[in-house]
C-alpha atoms as a PDB file:
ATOM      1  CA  UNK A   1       6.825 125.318 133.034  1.00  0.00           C
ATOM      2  CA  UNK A   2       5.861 124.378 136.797  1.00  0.00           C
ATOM      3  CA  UNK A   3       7.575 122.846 139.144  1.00  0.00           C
ATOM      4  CA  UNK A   4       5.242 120.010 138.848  1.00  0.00           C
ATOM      5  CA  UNK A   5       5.678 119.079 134.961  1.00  0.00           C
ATOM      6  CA  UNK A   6       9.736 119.180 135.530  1.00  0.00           C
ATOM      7  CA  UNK A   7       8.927 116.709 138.040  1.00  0.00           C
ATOM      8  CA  UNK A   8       6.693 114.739 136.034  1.00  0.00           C
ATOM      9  CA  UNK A   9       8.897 114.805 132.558  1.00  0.00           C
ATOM     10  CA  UNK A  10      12.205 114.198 134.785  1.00  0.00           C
ATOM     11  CA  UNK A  11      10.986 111.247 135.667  1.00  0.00           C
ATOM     12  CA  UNK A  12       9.440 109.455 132.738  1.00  0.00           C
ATOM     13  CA  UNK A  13      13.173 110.728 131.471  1.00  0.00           C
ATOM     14  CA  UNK A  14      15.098 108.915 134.157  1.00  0.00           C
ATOM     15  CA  UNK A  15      12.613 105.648 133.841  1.00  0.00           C
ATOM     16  CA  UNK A  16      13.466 105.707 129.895  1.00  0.00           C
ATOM     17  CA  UNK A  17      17.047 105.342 130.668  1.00  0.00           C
ATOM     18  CA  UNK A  18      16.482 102.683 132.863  1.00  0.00           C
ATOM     19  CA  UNK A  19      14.541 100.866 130.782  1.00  0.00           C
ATOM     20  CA  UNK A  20      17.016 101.308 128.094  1.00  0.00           C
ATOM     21  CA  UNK A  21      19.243  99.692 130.997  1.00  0.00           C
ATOM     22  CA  UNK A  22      17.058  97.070 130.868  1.00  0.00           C
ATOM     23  CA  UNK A  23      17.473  96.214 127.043  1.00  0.00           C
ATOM     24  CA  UNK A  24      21.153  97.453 127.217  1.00  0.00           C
ATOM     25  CA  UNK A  25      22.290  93.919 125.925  1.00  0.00           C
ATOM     26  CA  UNK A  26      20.968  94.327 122.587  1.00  0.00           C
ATOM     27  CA  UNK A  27      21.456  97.844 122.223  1.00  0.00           C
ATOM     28  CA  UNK A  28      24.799  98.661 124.241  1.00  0.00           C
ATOM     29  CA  UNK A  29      26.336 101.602 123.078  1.00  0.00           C
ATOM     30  CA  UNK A  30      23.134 103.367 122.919  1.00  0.00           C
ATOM     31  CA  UNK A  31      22.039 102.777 126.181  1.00  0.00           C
ATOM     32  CA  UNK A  32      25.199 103.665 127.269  1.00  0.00           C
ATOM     33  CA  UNK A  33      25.116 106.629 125.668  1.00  0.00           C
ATOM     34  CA  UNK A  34      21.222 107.546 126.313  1.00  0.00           C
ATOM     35  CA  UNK A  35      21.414 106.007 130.196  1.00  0.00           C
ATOM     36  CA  UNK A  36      25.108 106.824 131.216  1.00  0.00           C
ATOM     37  CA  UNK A  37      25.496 110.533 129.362  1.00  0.00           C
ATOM     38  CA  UNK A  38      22.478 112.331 127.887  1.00  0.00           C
ATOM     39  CA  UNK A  39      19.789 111.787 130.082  1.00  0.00           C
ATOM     40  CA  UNK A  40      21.754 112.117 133.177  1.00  0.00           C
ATOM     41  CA  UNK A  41      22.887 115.572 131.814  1.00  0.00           C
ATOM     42  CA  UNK A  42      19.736 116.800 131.154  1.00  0.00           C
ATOM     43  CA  UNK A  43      18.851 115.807 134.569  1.00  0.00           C
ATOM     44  CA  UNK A  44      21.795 117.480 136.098  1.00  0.00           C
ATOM     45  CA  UNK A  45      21.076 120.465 134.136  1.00  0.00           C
ATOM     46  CA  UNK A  46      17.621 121.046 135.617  1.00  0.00           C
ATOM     47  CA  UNK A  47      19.185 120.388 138.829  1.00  0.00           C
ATOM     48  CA  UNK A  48      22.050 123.020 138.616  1.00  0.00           C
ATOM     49  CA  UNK A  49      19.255 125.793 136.661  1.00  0.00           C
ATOM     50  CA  UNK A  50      17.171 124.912 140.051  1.00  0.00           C
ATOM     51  CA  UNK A  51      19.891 125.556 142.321  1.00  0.00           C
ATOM     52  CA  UNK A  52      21.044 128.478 140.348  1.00  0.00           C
ATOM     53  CA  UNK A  53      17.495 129.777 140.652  1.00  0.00           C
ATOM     54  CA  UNK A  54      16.164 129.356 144.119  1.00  0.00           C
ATOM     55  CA  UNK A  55      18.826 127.743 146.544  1.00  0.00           C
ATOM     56  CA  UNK A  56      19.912 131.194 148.067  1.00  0.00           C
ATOM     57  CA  UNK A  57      16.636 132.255 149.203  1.00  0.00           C
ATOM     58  CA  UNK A  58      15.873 128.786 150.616  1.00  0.00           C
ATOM     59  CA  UNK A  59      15.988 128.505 154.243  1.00  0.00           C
ATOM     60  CA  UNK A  60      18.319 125.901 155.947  1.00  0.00           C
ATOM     61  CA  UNK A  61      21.534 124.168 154.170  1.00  0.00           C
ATOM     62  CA  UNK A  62      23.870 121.275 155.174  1.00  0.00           C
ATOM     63  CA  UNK A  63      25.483 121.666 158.474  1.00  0.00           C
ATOM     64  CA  UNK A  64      22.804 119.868 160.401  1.00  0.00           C
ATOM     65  CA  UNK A  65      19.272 117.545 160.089  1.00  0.00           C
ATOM     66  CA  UNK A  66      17.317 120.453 160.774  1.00  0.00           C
ATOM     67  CA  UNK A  67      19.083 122.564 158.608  1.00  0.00           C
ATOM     68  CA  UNK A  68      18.510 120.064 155.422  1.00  0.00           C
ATOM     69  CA  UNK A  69      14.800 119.178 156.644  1.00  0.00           C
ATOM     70  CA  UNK A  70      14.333 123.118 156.170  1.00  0.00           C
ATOM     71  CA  UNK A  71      16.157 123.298 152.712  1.00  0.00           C
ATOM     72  CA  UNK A  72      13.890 120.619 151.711  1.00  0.00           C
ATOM     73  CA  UNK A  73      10.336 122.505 152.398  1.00  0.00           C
ATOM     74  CA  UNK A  74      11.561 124.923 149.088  1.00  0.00           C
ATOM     75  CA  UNK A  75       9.408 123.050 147.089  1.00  0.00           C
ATOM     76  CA  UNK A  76      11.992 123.861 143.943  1.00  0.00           C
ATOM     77  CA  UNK A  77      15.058 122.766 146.386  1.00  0.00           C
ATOM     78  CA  UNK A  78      13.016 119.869 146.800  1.00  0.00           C
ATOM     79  CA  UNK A  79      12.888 118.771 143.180  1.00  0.00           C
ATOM     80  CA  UNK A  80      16.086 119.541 142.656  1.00  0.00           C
ATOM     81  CA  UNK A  81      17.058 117.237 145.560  1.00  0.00           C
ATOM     82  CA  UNK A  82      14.539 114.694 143.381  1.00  0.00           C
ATOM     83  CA  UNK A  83      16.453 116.074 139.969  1.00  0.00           C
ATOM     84  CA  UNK A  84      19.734 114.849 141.802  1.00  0.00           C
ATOM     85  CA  UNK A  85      18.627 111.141 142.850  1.00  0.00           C
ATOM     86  CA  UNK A  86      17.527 110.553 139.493  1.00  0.00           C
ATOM     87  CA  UNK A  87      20.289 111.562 137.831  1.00  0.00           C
ATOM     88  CA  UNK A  88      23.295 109.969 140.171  1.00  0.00           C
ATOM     89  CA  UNK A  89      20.912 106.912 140.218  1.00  0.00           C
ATOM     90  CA  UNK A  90      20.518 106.307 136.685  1.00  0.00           C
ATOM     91  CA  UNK A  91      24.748 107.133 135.943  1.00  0.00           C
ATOM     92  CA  UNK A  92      25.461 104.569 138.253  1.00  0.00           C
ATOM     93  CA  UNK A  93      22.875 102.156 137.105  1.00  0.00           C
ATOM     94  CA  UNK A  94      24.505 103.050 133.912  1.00  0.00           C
ATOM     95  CA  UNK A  95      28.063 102.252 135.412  1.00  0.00           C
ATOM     96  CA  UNK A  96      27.059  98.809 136.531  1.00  0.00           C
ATOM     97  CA  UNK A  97      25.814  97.801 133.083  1.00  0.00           C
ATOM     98  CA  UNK A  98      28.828  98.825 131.846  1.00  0.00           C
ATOM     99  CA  UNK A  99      31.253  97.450 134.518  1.00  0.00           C
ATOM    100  CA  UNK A 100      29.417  94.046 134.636  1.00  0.00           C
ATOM    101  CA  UNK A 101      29.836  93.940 130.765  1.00  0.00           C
ATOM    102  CA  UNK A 102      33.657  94.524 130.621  1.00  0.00           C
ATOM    103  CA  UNK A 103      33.756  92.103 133.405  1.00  0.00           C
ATOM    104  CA  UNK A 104      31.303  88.881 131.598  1.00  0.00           C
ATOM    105  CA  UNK A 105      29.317  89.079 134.707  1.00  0.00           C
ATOM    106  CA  UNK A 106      26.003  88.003 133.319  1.00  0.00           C
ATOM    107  CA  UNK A 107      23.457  90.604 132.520  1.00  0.00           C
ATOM    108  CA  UNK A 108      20.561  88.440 134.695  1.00  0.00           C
ATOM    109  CA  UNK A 109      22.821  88.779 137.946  1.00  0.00           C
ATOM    110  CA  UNK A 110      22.891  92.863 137.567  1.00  0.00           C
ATOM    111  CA  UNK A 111      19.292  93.319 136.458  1.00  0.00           C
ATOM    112  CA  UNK A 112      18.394  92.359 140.481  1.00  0.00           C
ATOM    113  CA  UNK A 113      21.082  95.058 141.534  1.00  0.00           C
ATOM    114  CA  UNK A 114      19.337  97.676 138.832  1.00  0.00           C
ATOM    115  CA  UNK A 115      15.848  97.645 140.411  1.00  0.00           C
ATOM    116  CA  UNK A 116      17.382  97.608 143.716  1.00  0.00           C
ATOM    117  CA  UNK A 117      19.893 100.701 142.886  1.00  0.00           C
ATOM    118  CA  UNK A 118      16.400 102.521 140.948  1.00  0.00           C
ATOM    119  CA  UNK A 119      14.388 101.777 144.313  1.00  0.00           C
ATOM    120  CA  UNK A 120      17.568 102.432 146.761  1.00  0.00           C
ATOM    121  CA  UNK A 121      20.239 103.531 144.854  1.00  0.00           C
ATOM    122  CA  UNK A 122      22.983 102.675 147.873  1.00  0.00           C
ATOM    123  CA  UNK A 123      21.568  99.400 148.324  1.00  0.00           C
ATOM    124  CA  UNK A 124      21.471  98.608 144.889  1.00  0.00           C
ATOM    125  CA  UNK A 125      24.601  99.847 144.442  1.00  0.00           C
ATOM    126  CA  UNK A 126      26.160  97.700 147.332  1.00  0.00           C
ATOM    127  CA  UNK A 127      24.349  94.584 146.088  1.00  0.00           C
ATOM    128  CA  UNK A 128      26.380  95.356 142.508  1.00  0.00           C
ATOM    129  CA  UNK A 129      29.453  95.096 144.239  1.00  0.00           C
ATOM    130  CA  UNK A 130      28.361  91.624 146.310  1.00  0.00           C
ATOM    131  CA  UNK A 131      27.707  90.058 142.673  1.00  0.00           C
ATOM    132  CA  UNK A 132      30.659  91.625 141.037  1.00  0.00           C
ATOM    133  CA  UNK A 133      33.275  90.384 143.588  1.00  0.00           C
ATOM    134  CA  UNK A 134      30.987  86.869 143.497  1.00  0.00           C
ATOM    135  CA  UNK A 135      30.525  86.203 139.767  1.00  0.00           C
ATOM    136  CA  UNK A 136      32.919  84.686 138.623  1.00  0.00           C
ATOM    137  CA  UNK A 137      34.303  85.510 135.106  1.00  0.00           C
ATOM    138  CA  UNK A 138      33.170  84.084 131.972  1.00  0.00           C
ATOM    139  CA  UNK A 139      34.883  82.769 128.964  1.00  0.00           C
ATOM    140  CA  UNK A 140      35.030  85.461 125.999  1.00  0.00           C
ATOM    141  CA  UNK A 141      34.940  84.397 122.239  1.00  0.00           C
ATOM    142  CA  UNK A 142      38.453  85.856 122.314  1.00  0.00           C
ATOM    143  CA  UNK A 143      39.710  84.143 125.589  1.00  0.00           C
END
């Protein structure tokens, strides 16, 4: 398998969990499941096999900009850098869905913060939190 279909099959991966984000309120614990466990796993698990594989003879590392701008010109370090946005992004779009259900925030506030966190997962993220701590909480059935 190249480098380049792992890229391409990661990501129609990561966009089927969000879209299963997307139609989490009619389907909740399998989105949860699909979106928040499996297909973040299988995404982490390319990452670490990627890592495992060709991080040590990459150039660069973390201690500086220029060090990471180097570890990023391994074309497989690079896709596992990729491998590792889509994952983290989708578990914490996955997290929000869940958080803003056990909170009744209502699902048309957090569907704003998902295509913000899938574009720019900290900003999306952060916006999450803005409408969390500003919604306030509905009425259950049971109270």
């Amino acid at each position: 398998m190249t480098l380049d279909s792992i890229f391409s099959i990661s990501s129609g991966l990561a966009l089927l969990g969000w879209m299963v984000l997307v139609v989490s309120p009619v389907m909740p614990r399998w989105s949860n499941r699909l979106a928040a466990w499996v297909i973040p796993s299988l995404l982490a698990t390319l990452y670490t096999a990627l890592m495992l594989a060709h991080f040590a003879a990459a150039q660069g590392g973390f201690s500086s900009l220029d060090d990471v701008a180097r570890l990023f010109t391994s074309r497989p370090v690079l896709l596992a850098g990729w491998l590792h946005y889509l994952a983290f992004d989708l578990a914490i779009g996955a997290w929000e869905v869940r958080d803003a259900r056990r909170r009744s925030v209502r699902f048309w506030l957090v569907l704003p913060c998902l295509a913000a966190t899938f574009l720019f997962s900290p900003a999306g993220f952060l916006l999450y939190l803005i409408v969390r701590s500003t919604s306030p909480r509905r009425q259950t059935e049971a109270g």
